[in-house]
PDB file of N, CA and C in Angstrom:
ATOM      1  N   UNK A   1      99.648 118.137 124.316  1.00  0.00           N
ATOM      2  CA  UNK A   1     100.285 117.071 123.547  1.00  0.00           C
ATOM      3  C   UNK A   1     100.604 117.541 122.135  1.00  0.00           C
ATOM      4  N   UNK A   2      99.838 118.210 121.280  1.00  0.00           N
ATOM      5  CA  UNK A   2     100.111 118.472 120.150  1.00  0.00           C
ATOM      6  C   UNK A   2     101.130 119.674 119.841  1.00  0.00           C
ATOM      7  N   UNK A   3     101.039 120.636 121.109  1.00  0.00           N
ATOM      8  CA  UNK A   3     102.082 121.551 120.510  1.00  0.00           C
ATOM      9  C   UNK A   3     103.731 120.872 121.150  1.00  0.00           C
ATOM     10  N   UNK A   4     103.556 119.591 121.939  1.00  0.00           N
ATOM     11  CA  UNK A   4     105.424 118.970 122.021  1.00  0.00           C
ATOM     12  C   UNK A   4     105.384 117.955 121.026  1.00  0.00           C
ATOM     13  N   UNK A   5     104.365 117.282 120.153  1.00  0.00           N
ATOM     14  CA  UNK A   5     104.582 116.620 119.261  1.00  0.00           C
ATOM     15  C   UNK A   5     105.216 117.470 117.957  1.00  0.00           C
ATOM     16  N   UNK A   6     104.365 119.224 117.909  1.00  0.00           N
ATOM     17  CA  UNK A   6     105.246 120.055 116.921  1.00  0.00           C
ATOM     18  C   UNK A   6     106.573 120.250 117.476  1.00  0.00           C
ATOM     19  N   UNK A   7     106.917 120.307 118.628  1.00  0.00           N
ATOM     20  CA  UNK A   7     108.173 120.766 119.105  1.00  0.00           C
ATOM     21  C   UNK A   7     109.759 119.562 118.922  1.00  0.00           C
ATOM     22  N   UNK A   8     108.793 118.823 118.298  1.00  0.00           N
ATOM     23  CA  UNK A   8     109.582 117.263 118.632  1.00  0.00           C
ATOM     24  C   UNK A   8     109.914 116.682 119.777  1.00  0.00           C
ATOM     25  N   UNK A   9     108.791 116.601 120.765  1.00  0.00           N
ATOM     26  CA  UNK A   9     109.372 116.353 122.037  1.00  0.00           C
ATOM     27  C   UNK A   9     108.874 115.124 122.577  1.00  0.00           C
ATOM     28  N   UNK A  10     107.903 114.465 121.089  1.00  0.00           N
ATOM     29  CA  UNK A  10     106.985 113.242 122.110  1.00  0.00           C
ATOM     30  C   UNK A  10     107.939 111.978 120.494  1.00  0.00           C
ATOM     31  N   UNK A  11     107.912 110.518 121.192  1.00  0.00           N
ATOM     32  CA  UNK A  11     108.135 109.576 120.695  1.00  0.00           C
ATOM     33  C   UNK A  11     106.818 108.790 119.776  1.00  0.00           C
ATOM     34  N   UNK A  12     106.510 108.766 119.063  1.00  0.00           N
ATOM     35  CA  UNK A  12     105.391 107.556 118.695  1.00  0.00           C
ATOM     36  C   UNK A  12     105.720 106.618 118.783  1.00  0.00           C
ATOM     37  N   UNK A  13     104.783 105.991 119.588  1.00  0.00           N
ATOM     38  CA  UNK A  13     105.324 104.377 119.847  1.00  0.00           C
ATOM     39  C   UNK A  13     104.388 103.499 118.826  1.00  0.00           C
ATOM     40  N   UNK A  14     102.764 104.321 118.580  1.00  0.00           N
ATOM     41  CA  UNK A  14     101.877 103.340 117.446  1.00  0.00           C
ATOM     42  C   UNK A  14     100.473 103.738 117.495  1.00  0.00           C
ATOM     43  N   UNK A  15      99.705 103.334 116.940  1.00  0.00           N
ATOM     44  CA  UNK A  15      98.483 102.973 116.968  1.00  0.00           C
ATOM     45  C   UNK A  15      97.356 101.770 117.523  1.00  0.00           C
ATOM     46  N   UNK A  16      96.291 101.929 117.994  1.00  0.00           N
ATOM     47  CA  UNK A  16      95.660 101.121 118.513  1.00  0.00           C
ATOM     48  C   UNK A  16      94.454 100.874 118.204  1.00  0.00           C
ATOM     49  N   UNK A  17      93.436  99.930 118.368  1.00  0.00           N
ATOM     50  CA  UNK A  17      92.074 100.183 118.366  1.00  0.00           C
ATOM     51  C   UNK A  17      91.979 100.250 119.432  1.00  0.00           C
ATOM     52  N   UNK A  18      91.186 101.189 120.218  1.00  0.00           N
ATOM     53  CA  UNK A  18      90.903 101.500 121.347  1.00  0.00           C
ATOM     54  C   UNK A  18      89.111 101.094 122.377  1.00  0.00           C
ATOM     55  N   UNK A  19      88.316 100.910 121.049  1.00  0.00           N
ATOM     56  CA  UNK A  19      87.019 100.982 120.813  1.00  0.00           C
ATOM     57  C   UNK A  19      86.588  99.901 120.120  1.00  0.00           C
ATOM     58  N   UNK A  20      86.129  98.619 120.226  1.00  0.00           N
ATOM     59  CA  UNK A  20      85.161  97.594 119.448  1.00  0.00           C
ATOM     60  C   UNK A  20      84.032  97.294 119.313  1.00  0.00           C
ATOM     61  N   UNK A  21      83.712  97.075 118.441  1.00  0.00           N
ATOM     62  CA  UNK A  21      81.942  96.315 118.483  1.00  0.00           C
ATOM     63  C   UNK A  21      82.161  94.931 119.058  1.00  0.00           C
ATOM     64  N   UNK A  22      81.373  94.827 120.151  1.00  0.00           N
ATOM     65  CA  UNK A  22      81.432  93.157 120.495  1.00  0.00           C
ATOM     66  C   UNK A  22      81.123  92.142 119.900  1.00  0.00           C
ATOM     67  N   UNK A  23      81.381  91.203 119.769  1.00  0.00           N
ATOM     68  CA  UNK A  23      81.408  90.189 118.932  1.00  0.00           C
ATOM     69  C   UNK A  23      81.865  90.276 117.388  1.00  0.00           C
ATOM     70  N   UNK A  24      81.501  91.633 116.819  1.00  0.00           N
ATOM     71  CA  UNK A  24      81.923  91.452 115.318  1.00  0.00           C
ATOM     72  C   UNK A  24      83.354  92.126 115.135  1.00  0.00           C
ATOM     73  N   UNK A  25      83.842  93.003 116.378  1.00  0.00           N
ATOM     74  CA  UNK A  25      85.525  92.929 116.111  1.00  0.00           C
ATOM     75  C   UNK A  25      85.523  94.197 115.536  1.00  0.00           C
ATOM     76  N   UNK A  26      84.979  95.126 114.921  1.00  0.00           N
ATOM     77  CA  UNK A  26      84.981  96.003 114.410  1.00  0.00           C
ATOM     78  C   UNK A  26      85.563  97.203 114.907  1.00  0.00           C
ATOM     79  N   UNK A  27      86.360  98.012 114.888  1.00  0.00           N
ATOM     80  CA  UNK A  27      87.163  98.996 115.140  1.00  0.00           C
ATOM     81  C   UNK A  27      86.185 100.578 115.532  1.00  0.00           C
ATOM     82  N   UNK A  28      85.810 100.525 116.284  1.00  0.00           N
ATOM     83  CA  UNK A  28      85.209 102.266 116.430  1.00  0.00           C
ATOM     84  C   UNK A  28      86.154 103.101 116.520  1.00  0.00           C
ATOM     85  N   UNK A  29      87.278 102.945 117.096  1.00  0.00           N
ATOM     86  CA  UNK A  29      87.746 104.390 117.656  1.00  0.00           C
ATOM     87  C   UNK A  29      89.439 103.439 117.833  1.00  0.00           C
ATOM     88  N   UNK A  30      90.172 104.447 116.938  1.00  0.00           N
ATOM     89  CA  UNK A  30      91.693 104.264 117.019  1.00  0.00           C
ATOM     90  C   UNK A  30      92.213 105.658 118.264  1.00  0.00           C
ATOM     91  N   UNK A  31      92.978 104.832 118.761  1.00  0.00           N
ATOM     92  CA  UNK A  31      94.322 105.893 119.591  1.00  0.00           C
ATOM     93  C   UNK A  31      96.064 105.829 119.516  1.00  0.00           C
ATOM     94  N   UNK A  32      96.187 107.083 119.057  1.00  0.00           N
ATOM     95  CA  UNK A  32      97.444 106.817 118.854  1.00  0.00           C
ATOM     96  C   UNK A  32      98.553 107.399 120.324  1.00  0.00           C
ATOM     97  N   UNK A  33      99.586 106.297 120.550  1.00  0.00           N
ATOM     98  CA  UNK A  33     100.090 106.386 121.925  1.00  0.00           C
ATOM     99  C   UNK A  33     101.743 107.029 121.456  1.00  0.00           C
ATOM    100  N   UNK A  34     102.374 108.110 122.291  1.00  0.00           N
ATOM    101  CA  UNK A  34     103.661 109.220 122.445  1.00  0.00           C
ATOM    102  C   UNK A  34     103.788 108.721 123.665  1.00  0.00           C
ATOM    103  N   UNK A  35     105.164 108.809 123.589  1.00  0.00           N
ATOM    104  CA  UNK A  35     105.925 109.395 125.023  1.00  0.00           C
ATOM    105  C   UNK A  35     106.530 110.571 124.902  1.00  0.00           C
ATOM    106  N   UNK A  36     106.081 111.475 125.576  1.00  0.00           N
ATOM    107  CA  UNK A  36     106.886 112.907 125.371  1.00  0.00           C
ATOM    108  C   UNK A  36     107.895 113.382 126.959  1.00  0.00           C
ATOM    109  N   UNK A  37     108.663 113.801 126.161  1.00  0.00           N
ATOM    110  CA  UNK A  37     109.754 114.639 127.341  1.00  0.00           C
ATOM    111  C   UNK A  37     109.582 116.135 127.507  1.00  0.00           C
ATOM    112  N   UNK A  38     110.055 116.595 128.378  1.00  0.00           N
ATOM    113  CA  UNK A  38     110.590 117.785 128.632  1.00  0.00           C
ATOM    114  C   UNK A  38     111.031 118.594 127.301  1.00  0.00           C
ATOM    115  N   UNK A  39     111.514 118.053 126.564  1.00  0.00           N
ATOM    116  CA  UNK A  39     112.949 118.876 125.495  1.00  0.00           C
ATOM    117  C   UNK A  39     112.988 117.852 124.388  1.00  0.00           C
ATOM    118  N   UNK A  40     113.484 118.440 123.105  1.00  0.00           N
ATOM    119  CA  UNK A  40     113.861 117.552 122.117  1.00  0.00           C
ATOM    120  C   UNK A  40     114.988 116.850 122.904  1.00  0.00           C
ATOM    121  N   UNK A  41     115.727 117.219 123.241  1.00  0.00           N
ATOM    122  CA  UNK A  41     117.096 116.538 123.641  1.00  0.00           C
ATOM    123  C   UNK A  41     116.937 115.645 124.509  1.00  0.00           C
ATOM    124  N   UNK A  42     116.026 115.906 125.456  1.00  0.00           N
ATOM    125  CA  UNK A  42     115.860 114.867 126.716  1.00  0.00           C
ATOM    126  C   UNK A  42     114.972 113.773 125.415  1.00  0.00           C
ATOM    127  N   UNK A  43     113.964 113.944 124.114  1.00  0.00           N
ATOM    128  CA  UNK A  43     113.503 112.840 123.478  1.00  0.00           C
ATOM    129  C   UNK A  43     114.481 111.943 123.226  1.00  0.00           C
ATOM    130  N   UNK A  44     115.359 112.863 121.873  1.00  0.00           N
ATOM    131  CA  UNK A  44     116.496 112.051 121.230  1.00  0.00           C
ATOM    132  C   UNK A  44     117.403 111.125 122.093  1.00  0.00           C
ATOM    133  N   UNK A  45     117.507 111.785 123.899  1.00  0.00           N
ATOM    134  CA  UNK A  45     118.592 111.429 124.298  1.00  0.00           C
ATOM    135  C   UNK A  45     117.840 110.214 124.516  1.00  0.00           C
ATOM    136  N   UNK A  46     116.861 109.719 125.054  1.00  0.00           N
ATOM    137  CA  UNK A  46     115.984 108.513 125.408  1.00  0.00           C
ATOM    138  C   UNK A  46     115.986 107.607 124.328  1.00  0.00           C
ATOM    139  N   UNK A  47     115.840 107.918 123.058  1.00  0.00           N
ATOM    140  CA  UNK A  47     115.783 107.192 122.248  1.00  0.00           C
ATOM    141  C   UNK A  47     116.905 106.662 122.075  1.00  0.00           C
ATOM    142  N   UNK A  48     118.325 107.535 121.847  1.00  0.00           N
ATOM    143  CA  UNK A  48     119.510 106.765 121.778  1.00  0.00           C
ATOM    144  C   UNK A  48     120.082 105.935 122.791  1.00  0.00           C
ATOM    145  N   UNK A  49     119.919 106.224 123.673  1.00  0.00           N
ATOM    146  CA  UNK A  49     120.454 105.613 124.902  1.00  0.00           C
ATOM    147  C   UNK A  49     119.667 104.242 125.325  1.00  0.00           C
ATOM    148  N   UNK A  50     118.291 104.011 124.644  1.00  0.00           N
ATOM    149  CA  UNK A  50     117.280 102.769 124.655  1.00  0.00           C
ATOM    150  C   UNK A  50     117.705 102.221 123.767  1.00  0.00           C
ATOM    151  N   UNK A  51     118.054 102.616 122.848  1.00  0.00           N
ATOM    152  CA  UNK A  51     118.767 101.405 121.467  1.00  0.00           C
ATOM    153  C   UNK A  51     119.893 100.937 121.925  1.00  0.00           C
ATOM    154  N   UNK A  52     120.255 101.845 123.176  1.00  0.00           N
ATOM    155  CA  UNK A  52     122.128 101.407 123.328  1.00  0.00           C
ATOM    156  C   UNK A  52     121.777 100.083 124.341  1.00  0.00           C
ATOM    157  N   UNK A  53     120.885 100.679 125.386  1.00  0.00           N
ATOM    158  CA  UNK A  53     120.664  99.199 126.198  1.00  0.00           C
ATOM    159  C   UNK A  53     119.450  98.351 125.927  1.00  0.00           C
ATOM    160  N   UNK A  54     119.136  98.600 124.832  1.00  0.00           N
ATOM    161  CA  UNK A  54     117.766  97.207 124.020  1.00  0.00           C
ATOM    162  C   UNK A  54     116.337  97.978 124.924  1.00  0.00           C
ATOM    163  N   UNK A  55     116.151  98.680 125.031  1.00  0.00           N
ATOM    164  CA  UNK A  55     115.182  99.375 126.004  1.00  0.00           C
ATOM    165  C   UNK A  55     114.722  99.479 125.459  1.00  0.00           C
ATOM    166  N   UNK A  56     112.781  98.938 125.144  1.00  0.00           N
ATOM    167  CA  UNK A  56     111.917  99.928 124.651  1.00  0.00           C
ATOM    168  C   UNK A  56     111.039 100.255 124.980  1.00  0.00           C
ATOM    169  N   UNK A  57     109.790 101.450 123.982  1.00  0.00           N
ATOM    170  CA  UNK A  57     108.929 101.912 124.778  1.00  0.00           C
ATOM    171  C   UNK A  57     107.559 101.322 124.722  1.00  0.00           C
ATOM    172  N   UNK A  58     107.967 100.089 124.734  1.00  0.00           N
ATOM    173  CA  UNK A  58     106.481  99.249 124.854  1.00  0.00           C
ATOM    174  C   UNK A  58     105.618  99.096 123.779  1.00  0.00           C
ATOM    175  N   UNK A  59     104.184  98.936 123.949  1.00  0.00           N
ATOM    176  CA  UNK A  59     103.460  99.407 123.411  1.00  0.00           C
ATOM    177  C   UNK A  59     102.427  99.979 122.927  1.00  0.00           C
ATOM    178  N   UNK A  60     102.025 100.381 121.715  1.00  0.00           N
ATOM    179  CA  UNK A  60     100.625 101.306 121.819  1.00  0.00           C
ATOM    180  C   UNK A  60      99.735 100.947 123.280  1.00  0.00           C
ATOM    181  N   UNK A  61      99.473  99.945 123.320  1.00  0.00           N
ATOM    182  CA  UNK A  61      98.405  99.567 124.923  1.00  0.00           C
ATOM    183  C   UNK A  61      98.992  99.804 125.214  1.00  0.00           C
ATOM    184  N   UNK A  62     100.613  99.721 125.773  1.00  0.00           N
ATOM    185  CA  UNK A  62     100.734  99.864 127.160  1.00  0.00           C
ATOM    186  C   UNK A  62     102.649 100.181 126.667  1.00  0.00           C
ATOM    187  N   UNK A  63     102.397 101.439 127.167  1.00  0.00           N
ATOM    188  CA  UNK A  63     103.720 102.408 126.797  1.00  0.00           C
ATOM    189  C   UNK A  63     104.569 102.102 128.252  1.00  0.00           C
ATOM    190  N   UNK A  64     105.866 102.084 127.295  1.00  0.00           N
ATOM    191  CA  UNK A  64     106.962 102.920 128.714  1.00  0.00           C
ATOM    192  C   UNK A  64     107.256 103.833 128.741  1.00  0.00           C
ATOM    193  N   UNK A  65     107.267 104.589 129.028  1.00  0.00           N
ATOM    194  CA  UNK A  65     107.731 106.350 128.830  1.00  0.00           C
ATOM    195  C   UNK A  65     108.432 106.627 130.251  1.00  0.00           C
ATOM    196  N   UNK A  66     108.978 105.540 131.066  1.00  0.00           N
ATOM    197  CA  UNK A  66     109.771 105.996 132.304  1.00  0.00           C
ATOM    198  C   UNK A  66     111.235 106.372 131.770  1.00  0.00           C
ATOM    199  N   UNK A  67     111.862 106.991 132.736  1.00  0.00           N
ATOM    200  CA  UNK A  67     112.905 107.689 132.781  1.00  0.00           C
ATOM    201  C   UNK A  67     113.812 106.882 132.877  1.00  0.00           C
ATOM    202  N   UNK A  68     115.049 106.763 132.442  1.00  0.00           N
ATOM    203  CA  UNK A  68     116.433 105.520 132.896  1.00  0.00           C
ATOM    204  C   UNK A  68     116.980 105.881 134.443  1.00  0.00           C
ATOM    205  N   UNK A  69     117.168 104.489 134.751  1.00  0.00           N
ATOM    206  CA  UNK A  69     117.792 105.121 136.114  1.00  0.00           C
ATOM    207  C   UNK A  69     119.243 105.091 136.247  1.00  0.00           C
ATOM    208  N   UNK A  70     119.951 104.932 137.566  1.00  0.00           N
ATOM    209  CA  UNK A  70     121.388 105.825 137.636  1.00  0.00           C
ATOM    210  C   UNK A  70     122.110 104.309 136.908  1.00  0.00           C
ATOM    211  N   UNK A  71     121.879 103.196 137.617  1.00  0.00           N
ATOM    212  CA  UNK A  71     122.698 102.297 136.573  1.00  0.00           C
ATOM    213  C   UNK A  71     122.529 102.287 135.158  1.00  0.00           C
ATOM    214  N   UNK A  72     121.056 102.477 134.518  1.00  0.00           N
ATOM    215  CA  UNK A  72     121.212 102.350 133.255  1.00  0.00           C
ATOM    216  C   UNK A  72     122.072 103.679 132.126  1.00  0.00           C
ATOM    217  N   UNK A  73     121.990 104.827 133.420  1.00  0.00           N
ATOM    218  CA  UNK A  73     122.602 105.991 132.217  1.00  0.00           C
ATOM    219  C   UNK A  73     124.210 105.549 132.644  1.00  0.00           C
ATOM    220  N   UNK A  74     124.466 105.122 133.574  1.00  0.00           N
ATOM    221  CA  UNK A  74     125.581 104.762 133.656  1.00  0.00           C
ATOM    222  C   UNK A  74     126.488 103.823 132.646  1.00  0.00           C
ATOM    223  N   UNK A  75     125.546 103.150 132.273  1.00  0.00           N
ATOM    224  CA  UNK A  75     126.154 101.951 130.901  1.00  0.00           C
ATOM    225  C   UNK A  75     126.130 102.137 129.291  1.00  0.00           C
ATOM    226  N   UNK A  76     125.522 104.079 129.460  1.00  0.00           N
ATOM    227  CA  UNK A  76     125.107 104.731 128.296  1.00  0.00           C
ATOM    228  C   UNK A  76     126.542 105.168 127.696  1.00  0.00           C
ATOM    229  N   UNK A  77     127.115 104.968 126.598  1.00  0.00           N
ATOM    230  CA  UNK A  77     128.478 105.223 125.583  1.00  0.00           C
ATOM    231  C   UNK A  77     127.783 106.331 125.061  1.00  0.00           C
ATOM    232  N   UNK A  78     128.076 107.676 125.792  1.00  0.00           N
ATOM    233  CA  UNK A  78     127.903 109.042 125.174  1.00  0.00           C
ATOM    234  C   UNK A  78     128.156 109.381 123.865  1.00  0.00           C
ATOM    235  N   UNK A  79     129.299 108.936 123.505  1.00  0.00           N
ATOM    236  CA  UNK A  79     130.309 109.498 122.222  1.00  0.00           C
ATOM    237  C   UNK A  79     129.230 108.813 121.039  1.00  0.00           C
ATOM    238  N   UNK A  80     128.429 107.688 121.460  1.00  0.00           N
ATOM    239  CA  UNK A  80     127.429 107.026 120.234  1.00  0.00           C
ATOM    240  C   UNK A  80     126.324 107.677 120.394  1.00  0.00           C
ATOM    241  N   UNK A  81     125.767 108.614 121.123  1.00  0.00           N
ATOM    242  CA  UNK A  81     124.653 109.184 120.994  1.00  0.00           C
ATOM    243  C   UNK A  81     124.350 110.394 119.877  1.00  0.00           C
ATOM    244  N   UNK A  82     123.182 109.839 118.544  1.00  0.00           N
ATOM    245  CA  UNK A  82     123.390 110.294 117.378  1.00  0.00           C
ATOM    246  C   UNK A  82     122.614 111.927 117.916  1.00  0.00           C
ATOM    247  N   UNK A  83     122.739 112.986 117.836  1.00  0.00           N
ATOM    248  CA  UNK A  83     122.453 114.483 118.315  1.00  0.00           C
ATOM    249  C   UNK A  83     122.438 115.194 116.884  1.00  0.00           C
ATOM    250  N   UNK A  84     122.582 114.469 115.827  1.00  0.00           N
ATOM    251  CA  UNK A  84     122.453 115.120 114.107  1.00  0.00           C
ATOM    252  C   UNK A  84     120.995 116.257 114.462  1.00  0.00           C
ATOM    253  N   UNK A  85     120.002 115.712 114.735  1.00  0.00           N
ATOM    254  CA  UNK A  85     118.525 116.472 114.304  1.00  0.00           C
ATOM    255  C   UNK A  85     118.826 117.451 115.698  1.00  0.00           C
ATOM    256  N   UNK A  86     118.840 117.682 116.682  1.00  0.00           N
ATOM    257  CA  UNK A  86     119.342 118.398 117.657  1.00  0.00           C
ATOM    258  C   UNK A  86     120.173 119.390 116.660  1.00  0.00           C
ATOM    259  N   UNK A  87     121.297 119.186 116.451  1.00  0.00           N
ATOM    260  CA  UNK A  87     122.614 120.139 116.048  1.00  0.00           C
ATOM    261  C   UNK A  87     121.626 120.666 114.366  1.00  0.00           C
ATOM    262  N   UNK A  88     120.528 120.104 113.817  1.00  0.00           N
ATOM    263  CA  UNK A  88     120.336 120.555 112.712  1.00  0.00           C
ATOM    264  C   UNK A  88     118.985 121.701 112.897  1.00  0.00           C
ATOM    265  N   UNK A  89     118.522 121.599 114.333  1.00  0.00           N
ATOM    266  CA  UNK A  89     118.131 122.607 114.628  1.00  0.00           C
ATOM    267  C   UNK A  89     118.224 123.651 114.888  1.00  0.00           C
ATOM    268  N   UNK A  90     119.318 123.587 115.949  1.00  0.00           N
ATOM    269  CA  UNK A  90     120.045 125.016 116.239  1.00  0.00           C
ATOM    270  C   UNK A  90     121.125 125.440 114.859  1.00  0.00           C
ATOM    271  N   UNK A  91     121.214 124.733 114.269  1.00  0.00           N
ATOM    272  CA  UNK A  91     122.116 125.171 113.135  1.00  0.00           C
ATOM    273  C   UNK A  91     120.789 125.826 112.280  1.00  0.00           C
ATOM    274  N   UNK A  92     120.076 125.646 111.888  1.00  0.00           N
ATOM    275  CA  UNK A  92     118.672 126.290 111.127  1.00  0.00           C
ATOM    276  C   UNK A  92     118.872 127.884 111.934  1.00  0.00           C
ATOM    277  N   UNK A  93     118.188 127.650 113.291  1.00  0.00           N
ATOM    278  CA  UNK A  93     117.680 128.612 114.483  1.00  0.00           C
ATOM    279  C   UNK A  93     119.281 129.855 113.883  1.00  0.00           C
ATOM    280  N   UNK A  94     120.492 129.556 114.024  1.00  0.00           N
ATOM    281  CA  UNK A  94     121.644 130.213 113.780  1.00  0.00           C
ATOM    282  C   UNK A  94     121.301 131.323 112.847  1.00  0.00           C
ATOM    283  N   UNK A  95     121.110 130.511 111.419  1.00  0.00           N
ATOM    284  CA  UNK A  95     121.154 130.672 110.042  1.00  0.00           C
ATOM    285  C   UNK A  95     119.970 131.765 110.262  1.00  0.00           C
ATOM    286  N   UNK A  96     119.098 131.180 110.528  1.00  0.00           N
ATOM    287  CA  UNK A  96     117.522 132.762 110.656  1.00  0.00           C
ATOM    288  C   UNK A  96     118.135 133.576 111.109  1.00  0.00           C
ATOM    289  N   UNK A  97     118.445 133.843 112.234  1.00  0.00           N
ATOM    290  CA  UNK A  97     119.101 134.745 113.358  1.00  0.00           C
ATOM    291  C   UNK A  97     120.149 135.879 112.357  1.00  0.00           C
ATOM    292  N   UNK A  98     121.182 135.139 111.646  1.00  0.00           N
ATOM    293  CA  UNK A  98     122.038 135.757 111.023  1.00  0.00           C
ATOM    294  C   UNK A  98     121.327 136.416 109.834  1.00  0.00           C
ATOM    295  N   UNK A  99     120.472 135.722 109.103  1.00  0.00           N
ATOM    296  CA  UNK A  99     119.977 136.210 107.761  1.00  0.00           C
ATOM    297  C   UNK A  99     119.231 137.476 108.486  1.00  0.00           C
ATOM    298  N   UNK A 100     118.139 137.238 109.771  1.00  0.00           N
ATOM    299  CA  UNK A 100     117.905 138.389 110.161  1.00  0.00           C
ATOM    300  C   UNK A 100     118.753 139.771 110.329  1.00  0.00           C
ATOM    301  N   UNK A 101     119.795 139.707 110.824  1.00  0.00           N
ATOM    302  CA  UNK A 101     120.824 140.695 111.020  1.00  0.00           C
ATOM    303  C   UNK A 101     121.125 141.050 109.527  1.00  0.00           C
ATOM    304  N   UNK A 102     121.800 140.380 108.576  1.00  0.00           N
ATOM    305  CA  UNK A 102     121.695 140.639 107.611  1.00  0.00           C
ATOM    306  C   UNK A 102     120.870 141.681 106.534  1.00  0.00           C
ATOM    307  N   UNK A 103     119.294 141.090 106.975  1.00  0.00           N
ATOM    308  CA  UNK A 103     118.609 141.811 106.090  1.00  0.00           C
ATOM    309  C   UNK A 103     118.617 143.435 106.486  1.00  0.00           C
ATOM    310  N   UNK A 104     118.581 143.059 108.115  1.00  0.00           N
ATOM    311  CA  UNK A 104     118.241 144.391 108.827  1.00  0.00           C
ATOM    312  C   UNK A 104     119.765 145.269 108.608  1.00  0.00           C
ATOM    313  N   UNK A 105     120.935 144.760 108.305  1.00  0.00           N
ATOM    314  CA  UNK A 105     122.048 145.730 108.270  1.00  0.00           C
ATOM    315  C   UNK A 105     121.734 146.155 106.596  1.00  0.00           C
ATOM    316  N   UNK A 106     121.080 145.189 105.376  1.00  0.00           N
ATOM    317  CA  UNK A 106     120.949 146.052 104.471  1.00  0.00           C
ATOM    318  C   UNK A 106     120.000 147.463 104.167  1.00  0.00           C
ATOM    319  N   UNK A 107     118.942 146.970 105.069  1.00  0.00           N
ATOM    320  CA  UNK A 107     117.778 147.924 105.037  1.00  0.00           C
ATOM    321  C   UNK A 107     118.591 149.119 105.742  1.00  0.00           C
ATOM    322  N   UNK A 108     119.431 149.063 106.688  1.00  0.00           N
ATOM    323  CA  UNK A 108     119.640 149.934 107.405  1.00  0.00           C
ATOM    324  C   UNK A 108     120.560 150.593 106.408  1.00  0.00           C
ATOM    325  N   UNK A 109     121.328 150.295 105.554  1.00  0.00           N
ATOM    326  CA  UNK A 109     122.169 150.727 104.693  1.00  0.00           C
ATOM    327  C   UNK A 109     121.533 151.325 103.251  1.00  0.00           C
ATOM    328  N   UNK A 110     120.706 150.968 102.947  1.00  0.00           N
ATOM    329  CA  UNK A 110     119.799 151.284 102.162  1.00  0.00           C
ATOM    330  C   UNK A 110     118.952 152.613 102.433  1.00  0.00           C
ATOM    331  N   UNK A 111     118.489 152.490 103.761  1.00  0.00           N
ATOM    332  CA  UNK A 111     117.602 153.954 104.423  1.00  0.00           C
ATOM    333  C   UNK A 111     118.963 154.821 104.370  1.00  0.00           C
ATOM    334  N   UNK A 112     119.962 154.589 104.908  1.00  0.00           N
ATOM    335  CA  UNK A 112     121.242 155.999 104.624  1.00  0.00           C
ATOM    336  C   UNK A 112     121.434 156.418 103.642  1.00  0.00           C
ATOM    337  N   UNK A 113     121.719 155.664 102.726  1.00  0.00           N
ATOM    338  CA  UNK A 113     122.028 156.091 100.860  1.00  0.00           C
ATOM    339  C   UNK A 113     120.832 156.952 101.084  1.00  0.00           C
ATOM    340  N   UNK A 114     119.502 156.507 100.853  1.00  0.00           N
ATOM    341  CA  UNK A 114     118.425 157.429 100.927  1.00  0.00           C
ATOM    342  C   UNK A 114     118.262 158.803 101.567  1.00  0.00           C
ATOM    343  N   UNK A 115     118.527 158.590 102.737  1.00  0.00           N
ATOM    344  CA  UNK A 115     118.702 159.479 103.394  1.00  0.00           C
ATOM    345  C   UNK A 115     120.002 160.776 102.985  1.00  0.00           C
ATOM    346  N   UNK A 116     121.236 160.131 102.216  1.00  0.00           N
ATOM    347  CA  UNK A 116     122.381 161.294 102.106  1.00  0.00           C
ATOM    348  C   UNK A 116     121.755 161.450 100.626  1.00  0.00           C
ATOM    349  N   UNK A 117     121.297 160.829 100.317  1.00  0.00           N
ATOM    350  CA  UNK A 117     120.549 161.621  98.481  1.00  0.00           C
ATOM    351  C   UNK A 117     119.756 162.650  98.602  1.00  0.00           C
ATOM    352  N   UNK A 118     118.943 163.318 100.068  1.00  0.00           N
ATOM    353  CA  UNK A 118     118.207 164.433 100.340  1.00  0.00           C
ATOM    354  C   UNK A 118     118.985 165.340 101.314  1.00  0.00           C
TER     355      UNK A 118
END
């Protein structure tokens, strides 16, 4: 659970008391309730597509974390599904990738100068 909550792959739906003292009500033990997917994308896509048809994921007691079925993705308006944090990932992931190449074509250019100075 914790390394798809780093991955962005689980929803928080909330917090709970999970644990009471009887009679005086007192809180022992909180739990906090996710729905996680497969993929960021399969998250985001759940989330947008539940706002599109009023869908939600319940709550802390008692989560929905089921999958949409063929009528409901069917009534899903693609073109409104917000994919910003998706596209601002792989746009990050890009940017490393390139700065990597980068550094490594200066170093590599740098060891030659060096190299034709001996």
């Amino acid at each position: 659970l914790a390394l798809y909550r780093k991955k962005g792959y689980c929803y928080y739906i909330g917090t709970y008391c999970s644990s009471r003292v009887p009679i005086l009500g007192i809180c022992l033990a909180r739990k906090s309730t996710y729905c996680c997917f497969q993929s960021k994308l399969a998250r985001i896509f759940q989330e947008e597509a539940r706002k599109q048809l009023k869908i939600d994921f319940g709550t802390p007691e008692c989560p929905k974390c089921r999958g949409l079925t063929v009528k409901e993705l069917q009534k899903v308006d693609f073109t409104k599904i917000n994919m910003d944090e998706l596209f601002g990932d792989i746009l990050t992931k890009a940017q490393n990738s390139m700065n990597k190449d980068i550094i490594a074509g200066i170093k590599d250019k740098v060891h030659r100068m060096q190299q034709s100075r001996h």
